[in-house]
C-alpha atoms as a PDB file:
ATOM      1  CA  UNK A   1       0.000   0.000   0.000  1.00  0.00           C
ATOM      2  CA  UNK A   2       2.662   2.867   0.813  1.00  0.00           C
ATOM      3  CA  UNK A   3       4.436   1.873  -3.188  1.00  0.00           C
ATOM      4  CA  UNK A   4       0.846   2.673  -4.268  1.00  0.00           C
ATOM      5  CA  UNK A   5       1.165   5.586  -2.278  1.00  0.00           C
ATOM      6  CA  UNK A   6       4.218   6.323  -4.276  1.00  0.00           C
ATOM      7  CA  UNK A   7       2.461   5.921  -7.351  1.00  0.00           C
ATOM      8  CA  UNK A   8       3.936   2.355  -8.130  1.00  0.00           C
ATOM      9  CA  UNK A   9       1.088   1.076 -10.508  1.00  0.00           C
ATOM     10  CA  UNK A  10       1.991  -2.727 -10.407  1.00  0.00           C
ATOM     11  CA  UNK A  11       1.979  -2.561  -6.289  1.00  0.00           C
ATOM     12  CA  UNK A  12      -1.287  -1.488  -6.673  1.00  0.00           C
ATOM     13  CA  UNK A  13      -2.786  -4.174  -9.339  1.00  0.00           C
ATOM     14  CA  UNK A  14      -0.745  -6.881  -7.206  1.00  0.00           C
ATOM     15  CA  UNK A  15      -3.445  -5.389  -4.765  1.00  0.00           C
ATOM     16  CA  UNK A  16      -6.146  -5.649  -6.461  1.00  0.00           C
ATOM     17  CA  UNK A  17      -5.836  -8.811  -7.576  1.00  0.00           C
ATOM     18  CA  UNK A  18      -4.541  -9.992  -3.984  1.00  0.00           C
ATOM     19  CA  UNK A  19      -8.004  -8.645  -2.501  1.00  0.00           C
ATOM     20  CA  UNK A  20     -10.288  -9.188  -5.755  1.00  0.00           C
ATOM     21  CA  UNK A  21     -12.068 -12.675  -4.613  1.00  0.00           C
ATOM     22  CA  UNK A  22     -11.944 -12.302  -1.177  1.00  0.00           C
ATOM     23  CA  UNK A  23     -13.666  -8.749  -1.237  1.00  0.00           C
ATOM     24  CA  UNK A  24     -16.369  -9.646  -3.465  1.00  0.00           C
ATOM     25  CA  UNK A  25     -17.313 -12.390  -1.707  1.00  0.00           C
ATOM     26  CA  UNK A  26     -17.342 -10.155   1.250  1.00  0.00           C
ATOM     27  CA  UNK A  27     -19.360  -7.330  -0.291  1.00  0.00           C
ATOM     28  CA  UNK A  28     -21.530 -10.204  -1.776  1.00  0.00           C
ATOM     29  CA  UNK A  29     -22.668 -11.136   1.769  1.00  0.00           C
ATOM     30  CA  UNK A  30     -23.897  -7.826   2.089  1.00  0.00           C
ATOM     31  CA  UNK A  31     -25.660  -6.583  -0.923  1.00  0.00           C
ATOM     32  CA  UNK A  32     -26.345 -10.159  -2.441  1.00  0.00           C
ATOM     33  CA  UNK A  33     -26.244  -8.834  -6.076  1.00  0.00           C
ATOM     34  CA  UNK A  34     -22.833 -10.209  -7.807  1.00  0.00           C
ATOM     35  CA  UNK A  35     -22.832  -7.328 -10.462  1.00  0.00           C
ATOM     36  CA  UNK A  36     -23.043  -4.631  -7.408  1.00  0.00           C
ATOM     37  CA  UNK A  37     -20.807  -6.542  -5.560  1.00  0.00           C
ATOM     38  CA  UNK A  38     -18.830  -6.079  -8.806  1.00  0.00           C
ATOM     39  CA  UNK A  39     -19.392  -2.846  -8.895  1.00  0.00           C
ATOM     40  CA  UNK A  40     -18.737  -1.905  -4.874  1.00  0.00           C
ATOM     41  CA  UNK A  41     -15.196  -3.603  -5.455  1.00  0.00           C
ATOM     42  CA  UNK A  42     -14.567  -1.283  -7.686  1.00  0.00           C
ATOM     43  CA  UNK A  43     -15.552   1.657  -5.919  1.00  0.00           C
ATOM     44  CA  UNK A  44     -13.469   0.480  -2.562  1.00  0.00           C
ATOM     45  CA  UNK A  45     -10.338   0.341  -4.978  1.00  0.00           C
ATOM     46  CA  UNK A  46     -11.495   3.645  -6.480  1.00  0.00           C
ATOM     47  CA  UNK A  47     -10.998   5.128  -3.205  1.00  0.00           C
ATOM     48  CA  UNK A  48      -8.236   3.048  -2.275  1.00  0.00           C
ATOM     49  CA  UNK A  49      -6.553   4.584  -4.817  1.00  0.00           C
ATOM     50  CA  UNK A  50      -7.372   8.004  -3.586  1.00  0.00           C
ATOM     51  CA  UNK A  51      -6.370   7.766  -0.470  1.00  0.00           C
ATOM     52  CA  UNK A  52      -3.449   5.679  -0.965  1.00  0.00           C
ATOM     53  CA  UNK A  53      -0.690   8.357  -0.999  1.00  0.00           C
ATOM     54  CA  UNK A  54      -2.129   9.906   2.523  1.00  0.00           C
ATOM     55  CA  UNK A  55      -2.120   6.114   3.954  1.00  0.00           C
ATOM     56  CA  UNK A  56      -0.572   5.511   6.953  1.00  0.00           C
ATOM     57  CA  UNK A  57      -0.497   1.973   8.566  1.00  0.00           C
ATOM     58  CA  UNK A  58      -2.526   1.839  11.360  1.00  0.00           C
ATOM     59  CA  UNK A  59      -3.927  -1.299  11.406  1.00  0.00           C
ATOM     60  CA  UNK A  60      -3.845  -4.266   9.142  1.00  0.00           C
ATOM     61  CA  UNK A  61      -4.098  -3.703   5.525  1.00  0.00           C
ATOM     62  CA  UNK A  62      -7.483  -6.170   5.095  1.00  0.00           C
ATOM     63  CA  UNK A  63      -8.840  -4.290   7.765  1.00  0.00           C
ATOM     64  CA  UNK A  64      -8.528  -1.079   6.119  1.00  0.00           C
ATOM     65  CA  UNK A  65     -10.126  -2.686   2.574  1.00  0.00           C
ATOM     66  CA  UNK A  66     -12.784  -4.639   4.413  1.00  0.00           C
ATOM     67  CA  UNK A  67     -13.694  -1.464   6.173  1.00  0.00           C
ATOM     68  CA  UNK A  68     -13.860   0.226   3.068  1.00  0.00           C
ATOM     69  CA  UNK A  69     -15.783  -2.199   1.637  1.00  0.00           C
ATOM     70  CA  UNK A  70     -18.331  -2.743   4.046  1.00  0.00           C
ATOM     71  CA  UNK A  71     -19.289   0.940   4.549  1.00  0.00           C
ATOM     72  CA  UNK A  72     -19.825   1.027   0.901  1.00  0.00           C
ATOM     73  CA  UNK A  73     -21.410  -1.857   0.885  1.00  0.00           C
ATOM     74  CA  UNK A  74     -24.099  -0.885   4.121  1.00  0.00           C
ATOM     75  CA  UNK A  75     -24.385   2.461   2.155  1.00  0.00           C
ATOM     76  CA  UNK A  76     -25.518   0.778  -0.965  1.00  0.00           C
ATOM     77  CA  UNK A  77     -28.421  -0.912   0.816  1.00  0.00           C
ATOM     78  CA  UNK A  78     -29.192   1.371   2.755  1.00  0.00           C
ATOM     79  CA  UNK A  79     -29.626   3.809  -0.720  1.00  0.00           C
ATOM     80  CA  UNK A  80     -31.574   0.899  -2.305  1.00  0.00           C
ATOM     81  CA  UNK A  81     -33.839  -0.265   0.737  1.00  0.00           C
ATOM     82  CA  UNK A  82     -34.702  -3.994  -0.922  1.00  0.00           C
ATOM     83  CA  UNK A  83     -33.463  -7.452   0.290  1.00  0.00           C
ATOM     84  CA  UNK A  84     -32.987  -9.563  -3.069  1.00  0.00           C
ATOM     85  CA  UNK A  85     -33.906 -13.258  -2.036  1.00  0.00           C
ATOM     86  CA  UNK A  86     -31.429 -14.840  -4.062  1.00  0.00           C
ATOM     87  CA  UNK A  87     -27.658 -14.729  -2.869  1.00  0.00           C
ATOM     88  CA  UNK A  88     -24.658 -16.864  -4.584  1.00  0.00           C
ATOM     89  CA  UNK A  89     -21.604 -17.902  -2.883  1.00  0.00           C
ATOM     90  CA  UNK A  90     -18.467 -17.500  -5.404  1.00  0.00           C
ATOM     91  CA  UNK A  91     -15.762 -18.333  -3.039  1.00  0.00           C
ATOM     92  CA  UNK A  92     -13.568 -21.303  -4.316  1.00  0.00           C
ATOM     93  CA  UNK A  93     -15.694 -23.403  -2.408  1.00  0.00           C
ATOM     94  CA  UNK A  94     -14.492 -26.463  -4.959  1.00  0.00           C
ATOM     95  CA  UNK A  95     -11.253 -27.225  -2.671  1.00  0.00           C
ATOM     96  CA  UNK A  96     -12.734 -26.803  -0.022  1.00  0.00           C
ATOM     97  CA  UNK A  97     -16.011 -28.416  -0.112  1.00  0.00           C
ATOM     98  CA  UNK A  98     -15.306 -31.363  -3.250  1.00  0.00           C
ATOM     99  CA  UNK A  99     -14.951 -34.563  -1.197  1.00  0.00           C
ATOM    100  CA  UNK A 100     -17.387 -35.811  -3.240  1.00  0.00           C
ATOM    101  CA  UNK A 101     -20.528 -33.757  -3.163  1.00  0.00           C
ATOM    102  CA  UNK A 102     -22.443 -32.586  -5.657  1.00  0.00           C
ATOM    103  CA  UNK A 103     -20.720 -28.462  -5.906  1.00  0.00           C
ATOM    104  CA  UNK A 104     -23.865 -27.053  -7.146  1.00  0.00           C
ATOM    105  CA  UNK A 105     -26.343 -28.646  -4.620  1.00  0.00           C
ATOM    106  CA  UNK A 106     -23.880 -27.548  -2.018  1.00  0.00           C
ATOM    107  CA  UNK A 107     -23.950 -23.539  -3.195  1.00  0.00           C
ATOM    108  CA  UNK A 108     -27.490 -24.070  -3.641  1.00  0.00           C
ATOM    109  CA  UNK A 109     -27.599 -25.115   0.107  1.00  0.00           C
ATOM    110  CA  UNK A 110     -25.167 -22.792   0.921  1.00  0.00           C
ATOM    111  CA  UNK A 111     -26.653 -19.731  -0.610  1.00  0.00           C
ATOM    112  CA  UNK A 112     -30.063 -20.485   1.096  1.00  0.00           C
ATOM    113  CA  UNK A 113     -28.681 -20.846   4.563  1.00  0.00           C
ATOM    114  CA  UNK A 114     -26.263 -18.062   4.163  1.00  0.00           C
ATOM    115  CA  UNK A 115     -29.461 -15.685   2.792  1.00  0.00           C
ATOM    116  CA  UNK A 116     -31.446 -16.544   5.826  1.00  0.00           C
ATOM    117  CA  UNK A 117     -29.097 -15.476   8.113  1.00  0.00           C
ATOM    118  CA  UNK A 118     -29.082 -11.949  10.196  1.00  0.00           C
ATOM    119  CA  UNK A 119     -26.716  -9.955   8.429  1.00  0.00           C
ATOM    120  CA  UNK A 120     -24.521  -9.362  11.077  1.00  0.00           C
ATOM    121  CA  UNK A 121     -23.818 -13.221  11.519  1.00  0.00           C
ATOM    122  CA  UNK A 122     -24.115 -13.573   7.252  1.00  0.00           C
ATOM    123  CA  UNK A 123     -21.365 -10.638   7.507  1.00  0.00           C
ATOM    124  CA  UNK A 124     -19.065 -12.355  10.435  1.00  0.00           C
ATOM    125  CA  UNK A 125     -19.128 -15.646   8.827  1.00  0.00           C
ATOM    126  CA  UNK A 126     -17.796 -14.430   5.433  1.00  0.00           C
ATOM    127  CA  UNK A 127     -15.505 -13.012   6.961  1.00  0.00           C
ATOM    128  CA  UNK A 128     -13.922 -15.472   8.854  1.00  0.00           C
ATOM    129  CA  UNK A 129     -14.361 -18.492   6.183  1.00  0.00           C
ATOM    130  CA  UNK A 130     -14.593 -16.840   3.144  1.00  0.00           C
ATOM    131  CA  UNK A 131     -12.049 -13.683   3.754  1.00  0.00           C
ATOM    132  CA  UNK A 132     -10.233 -15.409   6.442  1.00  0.00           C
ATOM    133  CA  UNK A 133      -9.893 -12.891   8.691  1.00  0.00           C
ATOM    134  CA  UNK A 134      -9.331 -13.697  12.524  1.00  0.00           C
ATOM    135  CA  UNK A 135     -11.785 -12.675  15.027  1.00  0.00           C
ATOM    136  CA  UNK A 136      -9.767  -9.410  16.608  1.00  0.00           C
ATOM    137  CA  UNK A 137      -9.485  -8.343  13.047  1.00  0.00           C
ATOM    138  CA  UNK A 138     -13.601  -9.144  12.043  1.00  0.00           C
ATOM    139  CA  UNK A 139     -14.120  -6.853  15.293  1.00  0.00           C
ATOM    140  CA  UNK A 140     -12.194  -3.578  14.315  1.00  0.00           C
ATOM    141  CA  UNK A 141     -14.071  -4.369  10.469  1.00  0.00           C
ATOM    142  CA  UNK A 142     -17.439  -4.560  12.438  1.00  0.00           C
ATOM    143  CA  UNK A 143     -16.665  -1.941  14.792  1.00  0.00           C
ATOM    144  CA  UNK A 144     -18.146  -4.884  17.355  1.00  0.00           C
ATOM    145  CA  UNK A 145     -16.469  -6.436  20.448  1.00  0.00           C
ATOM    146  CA  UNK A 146     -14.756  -9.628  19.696  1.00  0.00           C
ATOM    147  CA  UNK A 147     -17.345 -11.312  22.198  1.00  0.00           C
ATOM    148  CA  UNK A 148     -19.980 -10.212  19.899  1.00  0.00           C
ATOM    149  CA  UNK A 149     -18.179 -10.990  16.749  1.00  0.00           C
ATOM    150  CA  UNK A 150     -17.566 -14.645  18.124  1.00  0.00           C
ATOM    151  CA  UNK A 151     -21.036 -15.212  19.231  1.00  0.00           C
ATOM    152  CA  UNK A 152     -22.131 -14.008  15.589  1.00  0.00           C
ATOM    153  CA  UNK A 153     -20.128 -16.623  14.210  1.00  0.00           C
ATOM    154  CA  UNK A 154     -20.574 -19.434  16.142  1.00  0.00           C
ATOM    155  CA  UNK A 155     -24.628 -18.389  16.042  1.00  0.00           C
ATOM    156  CA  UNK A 156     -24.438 -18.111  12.086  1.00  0.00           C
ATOM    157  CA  UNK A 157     -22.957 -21.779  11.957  1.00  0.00           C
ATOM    158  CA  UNK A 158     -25.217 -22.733  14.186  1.00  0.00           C
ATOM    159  CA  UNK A 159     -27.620 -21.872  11.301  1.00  0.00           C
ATOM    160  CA  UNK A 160     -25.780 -22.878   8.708  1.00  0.00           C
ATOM    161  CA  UNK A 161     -24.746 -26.258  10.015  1.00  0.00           C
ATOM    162  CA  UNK A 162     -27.641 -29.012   8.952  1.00  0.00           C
ATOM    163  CA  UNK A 163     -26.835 -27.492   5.308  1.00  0.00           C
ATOM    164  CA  UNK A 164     -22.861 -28.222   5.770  1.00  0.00           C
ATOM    165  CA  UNK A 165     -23.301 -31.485   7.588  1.00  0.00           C
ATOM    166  CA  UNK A 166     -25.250 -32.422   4.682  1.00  0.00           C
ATOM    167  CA  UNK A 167     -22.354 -32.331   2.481  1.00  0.00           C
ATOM    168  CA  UNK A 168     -19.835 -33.227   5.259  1.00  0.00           C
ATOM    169  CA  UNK A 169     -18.313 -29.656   4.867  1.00  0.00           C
ATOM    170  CA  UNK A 170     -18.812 -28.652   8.298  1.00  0.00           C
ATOM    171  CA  UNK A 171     -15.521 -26.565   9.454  1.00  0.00           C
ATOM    172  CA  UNK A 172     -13.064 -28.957  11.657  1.00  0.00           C
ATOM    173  CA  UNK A 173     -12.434 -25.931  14.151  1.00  0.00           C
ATOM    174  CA  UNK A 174     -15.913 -25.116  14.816  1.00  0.00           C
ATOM    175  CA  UNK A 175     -17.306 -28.894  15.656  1.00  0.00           C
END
């Protein structure tokens, strides 16, 4: 981020794609719409890209994107006032999930679960699993005490958990 700041182009696509998956996915979570997802992604880098040569490292670099990202993304629904039904997780879920189950039955299941979730827990759970951020780190994105964050997690697996065990893709560290 601070050879961005400097104006180094190639730090800041390394960047980009570095963040690109992990960021949509997150934004996904929140505004369930893949092309304003899309869109939002752009917009955080947008202003990433602004801001970059004032940047100073406070925190953690994902914590500064996901921040970004998430108060665009809150702003965004807040703006459009609608909760779309439908919302499709695009995480790379093939490695992780394969051992045999049908992929597409298991986003299907996935997606469902996920969409019926608060969005504070929907938000926590992505990410942890999908953006793999740790719990202190969810917190400062969330602006929520780590208690909270961890009970938002565990709660949203909670939920999510007769669609995982279905497909034996249950996380190890949370049984």
């Amino acid at each position: 981020m601070l050879r961005c700041g400097g104006g180094d182009r190639a730090a800041f696509e390394e960047l980009l794609k570095r963040y690109e998956t992990r960021l949509i996915a997150f934004i996904r979570s929140i505004v369930r719409d893949r092309g304003d997802a899309e869109d939002l992604f752009q917009e955080t880098f947008l202003r990433v890209h602004r801001a970059a040569p004032r940047y100073v490292p406070k925190a953690r670099l994902s914590t500064f994107l996901h921040t970004i990202a998430r108060n665009l993304a809150l702003n965004f629904v807040q703006k459009k006032r609608e909760q779309p039904v439908e919302q499709v997780v695009d995480t790379g879920v093939e490695e992780e999930a394969g051992r045999g189950a049908d992929l597409e039955a298991l986003r299907t299941a996935l997606a469902a679960a996920l969409a019926r979730l608060p969005r504070e827990q929907r938000e926590a759970v992505t990410l942890r699993y999908v953006s793999e951020l740790p719990y202190k780190r969810i917190a400062e994105v969330m602006d929520a005490p780590i208690g909270t964050v961890a009970s938002w997690v565990h709660d949203g697996l909670q939920k999510l958990s007769p669609a995982l065990r279905k497909f034996g893709a249950l996380a190890e560290e949370e049984r």
